[in-house]
Protein backbone atom coordinates (compact mmCIF):
# COMPACT_ATOMS: atom_id res chain seq x y z
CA UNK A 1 12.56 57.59 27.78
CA UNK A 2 10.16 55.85 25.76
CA UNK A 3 10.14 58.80 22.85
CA UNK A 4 14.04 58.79 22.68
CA UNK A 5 14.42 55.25 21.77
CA UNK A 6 11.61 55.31 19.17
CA UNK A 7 13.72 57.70 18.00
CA UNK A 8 16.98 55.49 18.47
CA UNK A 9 15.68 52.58 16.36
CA UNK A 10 14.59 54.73 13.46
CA UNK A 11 17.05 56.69 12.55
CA UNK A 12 19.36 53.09 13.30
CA UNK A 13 16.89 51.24 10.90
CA UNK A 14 16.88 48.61 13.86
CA UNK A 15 13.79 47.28 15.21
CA UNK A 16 12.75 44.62 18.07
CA UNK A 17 12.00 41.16 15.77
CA UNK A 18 9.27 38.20 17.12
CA UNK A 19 10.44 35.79 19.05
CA UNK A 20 10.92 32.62 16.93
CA UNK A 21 7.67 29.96 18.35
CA UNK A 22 9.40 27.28 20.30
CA UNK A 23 8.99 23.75 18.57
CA UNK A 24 7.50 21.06 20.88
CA UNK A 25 10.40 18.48 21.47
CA UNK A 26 9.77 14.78 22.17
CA UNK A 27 11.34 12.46 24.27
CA UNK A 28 13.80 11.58 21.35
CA UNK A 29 13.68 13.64 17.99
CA UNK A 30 14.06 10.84 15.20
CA UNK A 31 15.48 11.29 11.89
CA UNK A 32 12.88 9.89 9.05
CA UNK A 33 14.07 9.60 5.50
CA UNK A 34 11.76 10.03 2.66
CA UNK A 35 13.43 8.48 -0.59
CA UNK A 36 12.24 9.22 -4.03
CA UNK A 37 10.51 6.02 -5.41
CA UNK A 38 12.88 4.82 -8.26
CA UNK A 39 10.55 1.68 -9.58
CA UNK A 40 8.69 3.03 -13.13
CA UNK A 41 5.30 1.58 -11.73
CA UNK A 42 5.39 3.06 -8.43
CA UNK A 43 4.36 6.86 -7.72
CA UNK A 44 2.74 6.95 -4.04
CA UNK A 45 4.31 8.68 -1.43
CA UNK A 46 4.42 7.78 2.13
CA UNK A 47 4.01 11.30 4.07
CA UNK A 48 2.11 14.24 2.47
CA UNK A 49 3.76 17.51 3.10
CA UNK A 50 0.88 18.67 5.36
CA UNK A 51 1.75 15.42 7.57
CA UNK A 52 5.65 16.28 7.66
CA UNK A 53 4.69 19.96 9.32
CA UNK A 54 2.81 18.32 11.91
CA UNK A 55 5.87 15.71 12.84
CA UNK A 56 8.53 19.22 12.57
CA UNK A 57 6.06 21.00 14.55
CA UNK A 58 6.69 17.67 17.37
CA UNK A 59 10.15 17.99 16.88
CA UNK A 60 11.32 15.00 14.74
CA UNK A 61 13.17 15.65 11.64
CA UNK A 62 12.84 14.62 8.14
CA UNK A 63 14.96 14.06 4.83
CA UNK A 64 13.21 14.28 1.68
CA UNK A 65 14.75 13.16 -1.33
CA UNK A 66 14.28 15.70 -4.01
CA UNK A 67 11.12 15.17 -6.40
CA UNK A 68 10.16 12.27 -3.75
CA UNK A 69 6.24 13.41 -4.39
CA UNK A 70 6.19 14.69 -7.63
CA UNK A 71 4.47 11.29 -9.10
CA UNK A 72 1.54 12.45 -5.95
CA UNK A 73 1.69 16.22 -7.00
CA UNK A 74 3.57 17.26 -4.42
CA UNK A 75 6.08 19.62 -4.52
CA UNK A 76 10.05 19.92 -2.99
CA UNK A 77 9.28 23.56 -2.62
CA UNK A 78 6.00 22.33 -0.14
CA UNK A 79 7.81 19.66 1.54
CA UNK A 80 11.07 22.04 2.20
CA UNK A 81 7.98 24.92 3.52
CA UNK A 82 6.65 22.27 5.69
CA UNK A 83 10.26 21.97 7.54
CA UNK A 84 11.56 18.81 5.41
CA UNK A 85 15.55 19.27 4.49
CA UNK A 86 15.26 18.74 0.93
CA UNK A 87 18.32 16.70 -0.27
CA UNK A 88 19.71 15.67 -3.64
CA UNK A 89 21.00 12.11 -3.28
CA UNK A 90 19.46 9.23 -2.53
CA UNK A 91 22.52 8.30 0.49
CA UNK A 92 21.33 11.10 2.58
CA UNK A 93 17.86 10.41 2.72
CA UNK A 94 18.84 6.84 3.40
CA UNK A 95 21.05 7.67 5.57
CA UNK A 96 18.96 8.21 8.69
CA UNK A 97 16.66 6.09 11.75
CA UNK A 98 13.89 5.84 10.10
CA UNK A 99 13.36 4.92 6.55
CA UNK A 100 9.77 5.49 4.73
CA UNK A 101 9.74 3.67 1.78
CA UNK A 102 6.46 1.85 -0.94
CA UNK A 103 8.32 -0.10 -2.85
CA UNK A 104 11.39 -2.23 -0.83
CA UNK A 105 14.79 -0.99 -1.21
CA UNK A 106 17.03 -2.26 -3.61
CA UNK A 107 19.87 -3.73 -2.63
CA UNK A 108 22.75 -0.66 -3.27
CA UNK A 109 19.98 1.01 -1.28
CA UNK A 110 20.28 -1.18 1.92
CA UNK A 111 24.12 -0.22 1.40
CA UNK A 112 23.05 3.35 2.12
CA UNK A 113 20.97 2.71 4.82
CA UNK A 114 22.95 3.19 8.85
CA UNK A 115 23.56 -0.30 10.62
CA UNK A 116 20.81 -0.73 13.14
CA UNK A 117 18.44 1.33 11.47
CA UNK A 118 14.55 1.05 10.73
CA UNK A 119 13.13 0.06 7.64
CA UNK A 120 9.29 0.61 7.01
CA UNK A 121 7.93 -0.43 3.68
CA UNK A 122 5.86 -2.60 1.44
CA UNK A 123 7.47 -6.56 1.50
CA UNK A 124 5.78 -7.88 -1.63
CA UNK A 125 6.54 -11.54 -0.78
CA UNK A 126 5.97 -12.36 -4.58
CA UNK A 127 9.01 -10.56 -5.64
CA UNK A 128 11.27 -11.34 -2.53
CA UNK A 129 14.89 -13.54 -2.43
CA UNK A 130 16.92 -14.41 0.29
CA UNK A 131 19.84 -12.35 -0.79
CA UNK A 132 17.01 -9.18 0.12
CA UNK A 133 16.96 -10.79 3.69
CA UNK A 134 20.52 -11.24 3.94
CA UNK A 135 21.32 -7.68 3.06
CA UNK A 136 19.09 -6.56 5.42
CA UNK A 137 20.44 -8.72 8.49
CA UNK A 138 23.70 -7.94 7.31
CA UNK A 139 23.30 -4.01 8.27
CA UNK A 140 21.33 -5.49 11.48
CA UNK A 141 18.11 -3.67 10.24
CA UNK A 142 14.97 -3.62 11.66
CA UNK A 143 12.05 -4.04 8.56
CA UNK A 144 8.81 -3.50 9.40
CA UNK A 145 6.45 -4.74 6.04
CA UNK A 146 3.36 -2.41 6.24
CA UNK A 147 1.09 -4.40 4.62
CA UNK A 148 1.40 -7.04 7.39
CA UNK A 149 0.62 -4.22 10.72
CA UNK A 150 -2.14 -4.37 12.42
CA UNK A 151 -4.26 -1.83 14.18
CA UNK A 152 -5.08 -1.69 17.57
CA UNK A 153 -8.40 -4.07 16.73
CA UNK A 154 -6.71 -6.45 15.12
CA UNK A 155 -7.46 -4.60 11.81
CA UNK A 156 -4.93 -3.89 9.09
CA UNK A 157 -5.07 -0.15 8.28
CA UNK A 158 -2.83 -0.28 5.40
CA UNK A 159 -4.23 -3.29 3.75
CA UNK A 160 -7.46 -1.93 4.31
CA UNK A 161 -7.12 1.52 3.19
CA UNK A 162 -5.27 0.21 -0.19
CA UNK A 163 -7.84 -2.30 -0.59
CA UNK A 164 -10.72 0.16 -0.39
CA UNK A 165 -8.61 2.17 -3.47
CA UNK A 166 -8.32 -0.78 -5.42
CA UNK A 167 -11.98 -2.03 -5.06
CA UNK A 168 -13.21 0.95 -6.03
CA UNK A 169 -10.94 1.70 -9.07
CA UNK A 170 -10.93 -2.02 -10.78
CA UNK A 171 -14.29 -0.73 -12.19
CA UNK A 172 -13.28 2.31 -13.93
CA UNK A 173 -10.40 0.03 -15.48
CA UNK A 174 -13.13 -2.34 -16.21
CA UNK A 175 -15.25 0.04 -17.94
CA UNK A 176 -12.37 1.53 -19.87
CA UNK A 177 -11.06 -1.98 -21.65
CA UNK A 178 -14.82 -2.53 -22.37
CA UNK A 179 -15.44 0.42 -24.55
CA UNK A 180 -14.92 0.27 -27.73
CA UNK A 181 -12.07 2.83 -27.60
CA UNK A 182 -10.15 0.35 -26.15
CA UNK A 183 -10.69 -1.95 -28.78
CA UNK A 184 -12.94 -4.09 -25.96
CA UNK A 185 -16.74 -5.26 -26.12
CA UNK A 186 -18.25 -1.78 -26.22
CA UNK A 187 -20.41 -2.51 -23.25
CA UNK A 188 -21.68 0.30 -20.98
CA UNK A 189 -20.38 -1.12 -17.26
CA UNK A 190 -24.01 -1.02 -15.99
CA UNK A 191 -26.96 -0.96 -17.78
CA UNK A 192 -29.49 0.87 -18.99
CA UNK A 193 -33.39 0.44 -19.92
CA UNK A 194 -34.12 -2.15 -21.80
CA UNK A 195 -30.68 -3.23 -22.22
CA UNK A 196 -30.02 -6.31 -20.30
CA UNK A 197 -26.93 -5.03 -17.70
CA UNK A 198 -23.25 -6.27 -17.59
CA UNK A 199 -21.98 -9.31 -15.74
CA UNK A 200 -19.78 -8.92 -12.68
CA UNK A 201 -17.80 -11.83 -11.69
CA UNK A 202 -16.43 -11.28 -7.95
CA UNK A 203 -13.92 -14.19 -6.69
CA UNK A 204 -13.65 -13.62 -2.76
CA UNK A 205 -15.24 -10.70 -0.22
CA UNK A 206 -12.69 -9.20 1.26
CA UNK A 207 -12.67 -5.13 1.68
CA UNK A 208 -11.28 -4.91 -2.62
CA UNK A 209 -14.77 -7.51 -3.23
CA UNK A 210 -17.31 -4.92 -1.24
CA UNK A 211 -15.52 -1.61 -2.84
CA UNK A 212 -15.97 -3.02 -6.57
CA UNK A 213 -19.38 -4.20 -5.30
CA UNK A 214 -20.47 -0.84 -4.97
CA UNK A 215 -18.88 0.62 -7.71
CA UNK A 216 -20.73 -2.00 -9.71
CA UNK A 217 -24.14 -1.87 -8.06
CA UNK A 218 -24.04 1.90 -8.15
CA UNK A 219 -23.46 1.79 -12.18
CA UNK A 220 -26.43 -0.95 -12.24
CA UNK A 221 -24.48 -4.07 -13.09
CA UNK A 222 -25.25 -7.64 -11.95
CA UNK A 223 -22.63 -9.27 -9.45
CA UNK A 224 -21.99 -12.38 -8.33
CA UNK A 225 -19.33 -13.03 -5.35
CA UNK A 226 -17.85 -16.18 -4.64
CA UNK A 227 -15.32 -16.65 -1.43
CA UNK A 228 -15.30 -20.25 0.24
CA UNK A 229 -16.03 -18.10 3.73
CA UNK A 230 -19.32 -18.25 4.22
CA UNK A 231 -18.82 -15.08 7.20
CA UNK A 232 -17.47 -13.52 4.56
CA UNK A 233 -20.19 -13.74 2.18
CA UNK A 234 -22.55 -12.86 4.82
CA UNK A 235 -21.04 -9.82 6.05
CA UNK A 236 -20.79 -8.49 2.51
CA UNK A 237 -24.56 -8.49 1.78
CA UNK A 238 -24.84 -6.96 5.16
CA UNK A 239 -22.63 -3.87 4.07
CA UNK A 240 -23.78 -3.61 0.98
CA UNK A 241 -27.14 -3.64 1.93
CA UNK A 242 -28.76 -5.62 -0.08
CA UNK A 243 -29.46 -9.34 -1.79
CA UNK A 244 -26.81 -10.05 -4.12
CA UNK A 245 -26.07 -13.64 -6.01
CA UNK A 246 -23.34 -15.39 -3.56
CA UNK A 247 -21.95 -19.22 -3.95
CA UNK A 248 -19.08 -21.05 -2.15
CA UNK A 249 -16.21 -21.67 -4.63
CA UNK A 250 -16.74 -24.82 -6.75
CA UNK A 251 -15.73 -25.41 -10.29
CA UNK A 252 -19.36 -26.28 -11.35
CA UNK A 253 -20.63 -23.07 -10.31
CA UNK A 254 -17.97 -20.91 -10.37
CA UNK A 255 -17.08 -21.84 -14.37
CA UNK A 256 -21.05 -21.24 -15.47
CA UNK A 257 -20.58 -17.62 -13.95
CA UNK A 258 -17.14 -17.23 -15.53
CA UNK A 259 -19.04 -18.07 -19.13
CA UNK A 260 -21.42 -15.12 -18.34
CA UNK A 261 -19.00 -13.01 -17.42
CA UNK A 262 -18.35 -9.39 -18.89
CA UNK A 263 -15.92 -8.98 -16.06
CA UNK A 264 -13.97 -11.08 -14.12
CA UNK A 265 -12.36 -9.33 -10.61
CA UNK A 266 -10.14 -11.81 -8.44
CA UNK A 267 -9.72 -10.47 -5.15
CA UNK A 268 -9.06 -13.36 -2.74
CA UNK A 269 -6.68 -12.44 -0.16
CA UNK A 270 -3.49 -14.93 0.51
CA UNK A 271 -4.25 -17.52 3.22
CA UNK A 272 -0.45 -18.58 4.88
CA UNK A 273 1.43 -17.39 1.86
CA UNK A 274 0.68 -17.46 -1.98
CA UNK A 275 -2.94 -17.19 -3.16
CA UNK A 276 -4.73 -20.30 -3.77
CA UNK A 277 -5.51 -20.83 -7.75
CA UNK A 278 -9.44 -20.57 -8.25
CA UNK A 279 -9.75 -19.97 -12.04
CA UNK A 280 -8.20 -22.85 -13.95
CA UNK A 281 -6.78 -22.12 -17.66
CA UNK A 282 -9.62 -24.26 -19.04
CA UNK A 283 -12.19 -21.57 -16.89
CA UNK A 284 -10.73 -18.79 -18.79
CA UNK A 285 -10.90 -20.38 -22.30
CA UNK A 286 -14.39 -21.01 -21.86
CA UNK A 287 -15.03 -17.62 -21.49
CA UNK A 288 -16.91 -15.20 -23.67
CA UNK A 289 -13.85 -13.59 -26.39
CA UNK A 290 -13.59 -9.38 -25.50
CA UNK A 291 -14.24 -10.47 -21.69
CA UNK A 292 -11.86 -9.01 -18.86
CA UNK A 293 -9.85 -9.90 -15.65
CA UNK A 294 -8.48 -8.15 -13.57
CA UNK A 295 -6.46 -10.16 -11.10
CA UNK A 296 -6.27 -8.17 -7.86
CA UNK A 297 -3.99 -10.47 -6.08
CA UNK A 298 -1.46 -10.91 -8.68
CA UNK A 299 1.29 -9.18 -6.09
CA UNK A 300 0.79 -12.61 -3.54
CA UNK A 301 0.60 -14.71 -6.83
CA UNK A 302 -2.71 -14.41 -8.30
CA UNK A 303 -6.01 -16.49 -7.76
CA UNK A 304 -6.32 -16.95 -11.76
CA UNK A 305 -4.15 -19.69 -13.73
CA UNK A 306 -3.81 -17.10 -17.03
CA UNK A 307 -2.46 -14.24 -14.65
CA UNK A 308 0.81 -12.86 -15.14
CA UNK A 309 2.00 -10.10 -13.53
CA UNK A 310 1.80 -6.38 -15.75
CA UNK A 311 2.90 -2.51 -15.18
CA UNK A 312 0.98 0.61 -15.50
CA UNK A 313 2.86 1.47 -18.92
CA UNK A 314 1.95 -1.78 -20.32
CA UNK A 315 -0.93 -3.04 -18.22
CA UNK A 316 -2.62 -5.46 -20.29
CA UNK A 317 -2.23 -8.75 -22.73
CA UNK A 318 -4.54 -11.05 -24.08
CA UNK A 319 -5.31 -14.95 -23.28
CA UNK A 320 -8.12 -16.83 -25.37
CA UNK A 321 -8.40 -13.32 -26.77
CA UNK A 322 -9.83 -12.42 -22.90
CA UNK A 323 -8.25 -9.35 -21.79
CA UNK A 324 -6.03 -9.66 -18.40
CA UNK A 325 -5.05 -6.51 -16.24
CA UNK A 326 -2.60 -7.63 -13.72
CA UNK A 327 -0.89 -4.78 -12.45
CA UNK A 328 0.08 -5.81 -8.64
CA UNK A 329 -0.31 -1.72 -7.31
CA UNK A 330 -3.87 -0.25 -8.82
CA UNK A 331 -3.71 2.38 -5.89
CA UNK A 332 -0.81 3.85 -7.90
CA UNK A 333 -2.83 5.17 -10.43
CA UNK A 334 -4.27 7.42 -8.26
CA UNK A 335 -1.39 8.27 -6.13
CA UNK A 336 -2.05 11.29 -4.43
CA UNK A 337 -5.20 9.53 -2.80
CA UNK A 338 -3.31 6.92 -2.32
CA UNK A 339 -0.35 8.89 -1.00
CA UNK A 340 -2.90 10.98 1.32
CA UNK A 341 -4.52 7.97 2.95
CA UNK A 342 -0.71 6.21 3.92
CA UNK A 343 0.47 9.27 5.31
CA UNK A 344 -3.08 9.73 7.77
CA UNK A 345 -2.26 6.36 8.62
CA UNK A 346 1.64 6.50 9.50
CA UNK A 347 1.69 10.09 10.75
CA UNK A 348 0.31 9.06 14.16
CA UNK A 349 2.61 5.92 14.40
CA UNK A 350 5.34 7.87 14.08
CA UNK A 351 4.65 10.39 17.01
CA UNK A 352 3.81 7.53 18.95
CA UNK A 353 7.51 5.67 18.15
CA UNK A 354 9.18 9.39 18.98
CA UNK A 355 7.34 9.67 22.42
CA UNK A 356 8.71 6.20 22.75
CA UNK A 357 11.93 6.78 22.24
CA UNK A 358 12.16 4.60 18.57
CA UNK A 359 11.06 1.66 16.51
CA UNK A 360 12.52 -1.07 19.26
CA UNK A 361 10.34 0.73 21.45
CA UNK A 362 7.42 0.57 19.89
CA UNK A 363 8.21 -2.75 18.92
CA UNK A 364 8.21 -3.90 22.49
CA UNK A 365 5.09 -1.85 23.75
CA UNK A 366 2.75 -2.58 20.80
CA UNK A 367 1.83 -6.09 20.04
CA UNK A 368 -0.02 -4.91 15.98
CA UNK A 369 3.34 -2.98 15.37
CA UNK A 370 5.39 -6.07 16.10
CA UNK A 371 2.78 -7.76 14.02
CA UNK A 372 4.87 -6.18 11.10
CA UNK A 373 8.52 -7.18 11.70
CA UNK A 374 9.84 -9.33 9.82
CA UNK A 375 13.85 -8.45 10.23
CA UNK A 376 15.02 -7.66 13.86
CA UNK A 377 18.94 -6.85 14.98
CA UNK A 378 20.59 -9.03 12.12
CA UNK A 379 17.81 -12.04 12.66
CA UNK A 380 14.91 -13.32 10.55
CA UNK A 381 12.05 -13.23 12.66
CA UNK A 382 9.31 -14.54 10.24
CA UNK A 383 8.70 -17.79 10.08
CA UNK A 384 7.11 -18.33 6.57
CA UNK A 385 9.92 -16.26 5.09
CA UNK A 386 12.09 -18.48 6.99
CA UNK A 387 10.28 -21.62 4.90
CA UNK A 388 10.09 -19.90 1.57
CA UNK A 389 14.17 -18.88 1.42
CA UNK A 390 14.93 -22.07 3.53
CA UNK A 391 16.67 -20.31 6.42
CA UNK A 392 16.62 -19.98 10.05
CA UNK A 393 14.54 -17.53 11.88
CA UNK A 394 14.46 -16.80 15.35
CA UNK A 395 11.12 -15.77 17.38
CA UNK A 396 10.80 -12.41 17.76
CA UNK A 397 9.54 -12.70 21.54
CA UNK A 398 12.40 -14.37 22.34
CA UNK A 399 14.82 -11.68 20.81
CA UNK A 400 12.75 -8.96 22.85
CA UNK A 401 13.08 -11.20 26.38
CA UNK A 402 16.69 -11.29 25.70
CA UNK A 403 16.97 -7.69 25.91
CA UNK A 404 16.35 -7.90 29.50
């Protein structure tokens, strides 16, 4: 019997096929939306294709807009073999749950977005209005500003991981405007022997402060690091491992460093909304001409008087002929790390909200998510928003209790 229907099949040209590998649903298959990134500056990527074949393969389902990752390297033909549904307009990859987005939508993309959907992306409070909160309350989303989640910890995993880019890249920018290609000082970021070494100027000691630390111990330049913590300054000899100059912010001090200076890196971190002005414009003038800063916090306002915020295609101007970078998104300029270490960090929260059942979900079972929301169901939920645009806001806990 077995002979004959080889023989069947061959001379039919038919033959059994595999049976196709069953996909692992979840509880409730979300639709995620990858947009392309449409501001110039901005060329990260939120999920790497190898991330959206592990979230198929768990039986969610995601949009990509078409050339989405090809600022990261990333190609539609890799995200469309990792079981993405390409798309060619921005409405359809809007159109969906879940929205993944760096920058914050514009407002014609809000009016893509469903009513009651999920927003997750960057907030950038220095570039924010009202009329962005009122578009997004209007469609009664839910926006979820990664920079503000926590971990389980009390760690911020994107803040952290974008922080640890920046650190370490401010000194290859540093050491490019201070060759003499670049028209700068033609300084060697370092030293070598018998050539007295660089001065590093570090203003706070945060996660960016310890990453250009090492970066600039490693290429053998002196560092000083100032932060008005003084936790802060002790944990960051502690990780770096050695004795390094540290001072609590005062002008005295702080302005004889800034004289010395070669390079000048201001990484303090926002304390309850914009950044607190360290480096007055007199500070700056008194610094040596050819000099450089690079003003880290410049997307929360800036900890330097001179600062004014700059792009990646025109990233520098001068000030007392001192040279200031201010471009509010370093990690950009190396996007596909950048893109790599977002999408190990949201990949997991997203299986988690699909075994949930969605973002209100998670909302309600995980206190760091909810850390994040700062739009819930048509309601401002964040209370120094609230201040800033002078509006109401309503407490989030309360809006959850009500479900019930």
């Amino acid at each position: 019997m077995g002979k004959i229907m080889v023989e069947v099949t061959e001379a039919v040209g038919v033959y059994p096929k595999e049976a196709v590998a069953k996909v692992k649903k979840s509880k409730n298959s979300l639709l995620i939306g990858l947009p392309r990134e449409t501001a110039a500056q901005e060329k990260r990527v939120l999920l790497t294709p190898e991330a959206v074949a592990l979230l198929v393969n768990n039986g969610l389902q995601v949009v990509v807009e078409t050339l989405a990752g090809k600022q990261s390297k990333f190609t539609d033909q890799e995200y469309s073999d990792a079981g993405a549904k390409v798309v060619y307009a921005a409405k359809e990859a809007f159109d969906v749950e879940i929205v993944l987005k760096v920058e914050p939508p514009t407002l014609e993309e809000i009016g893509f977005m469903q009513v009651g959907s999920c927003l997750i992306s960057a907030l950038q409070l220095g570039k924010q209005n009202a009329e962005y909160i009122h578009a997004l309350n209007g469609k009664r989303i839910t926006a979820i500003a990664f920079e503000n989640l926590e971990d389980k910890v009390g760690g911020m995993p994107v803040v952290r991981a974008m922080s640890e880019i920046a650190g370490s890249t401010v000194m290859l920018i540093a050491a490019e405007y201070l060759s003499s290609v670049s028209d700068g000082k033609g300084l060697i970021l370092g030293g070598i022997t018998g050539v007295p070494p660089t001065q590093v100027v570090i203003i706070g000691a945060g996660t960016v402060a310890e990453y250009a630390a090492r970066t600039a111990i490693g290429l053998g330049a002196n560092i000083k690091v100032f932060d008005n913590h003084i936790y802060k300054l002790r944990r960051i000899k502690q990780l770096l491992g050695q004795q390094v100059y540290t001072s609590t912010i005062d002008n005295y001090t702080l302005g004889q460093a800034l004289k010395e200076a070669d390079v000048v890196i201001g990484a303090l971190r926002a304390e309850k909304g914009r950044n607190k002005i360290v480096v007055s414009e007199e500070m700056v003038a008194a610094m040596m001409p050819g000099s450089i800063i690079i003003d880290v916090s410049i997307d929360q306002g800036g900890c330097v008087e001179t600062a004014e915020m700059t792009f990646h295609d025109n990233p520098t101007y001068l000030k007392y002929d001192i040279i200031h970078y201010c471009v509010p998104n370093i990690a950009s300029r190396v996007s596909r790390t950048a893109s790599v270490a977002l999408s190990n960090i949201f990949t997991p929260i997203l299986l988690q909200m699909a075994d949930l059942g969605g973002a209100e979900e998670m909302i309600f079972n995980y206190k760091w998510f909810m850390k994040g929301v700062y739009t819930y169901r048509g309601s401002l939920t964040n209370a120094y928003l609230a201040r800033k645009f002078m509006m109401t806001h309503k407490e989030l806990q309360l809006l959850l209790a009500a479900r019930y």
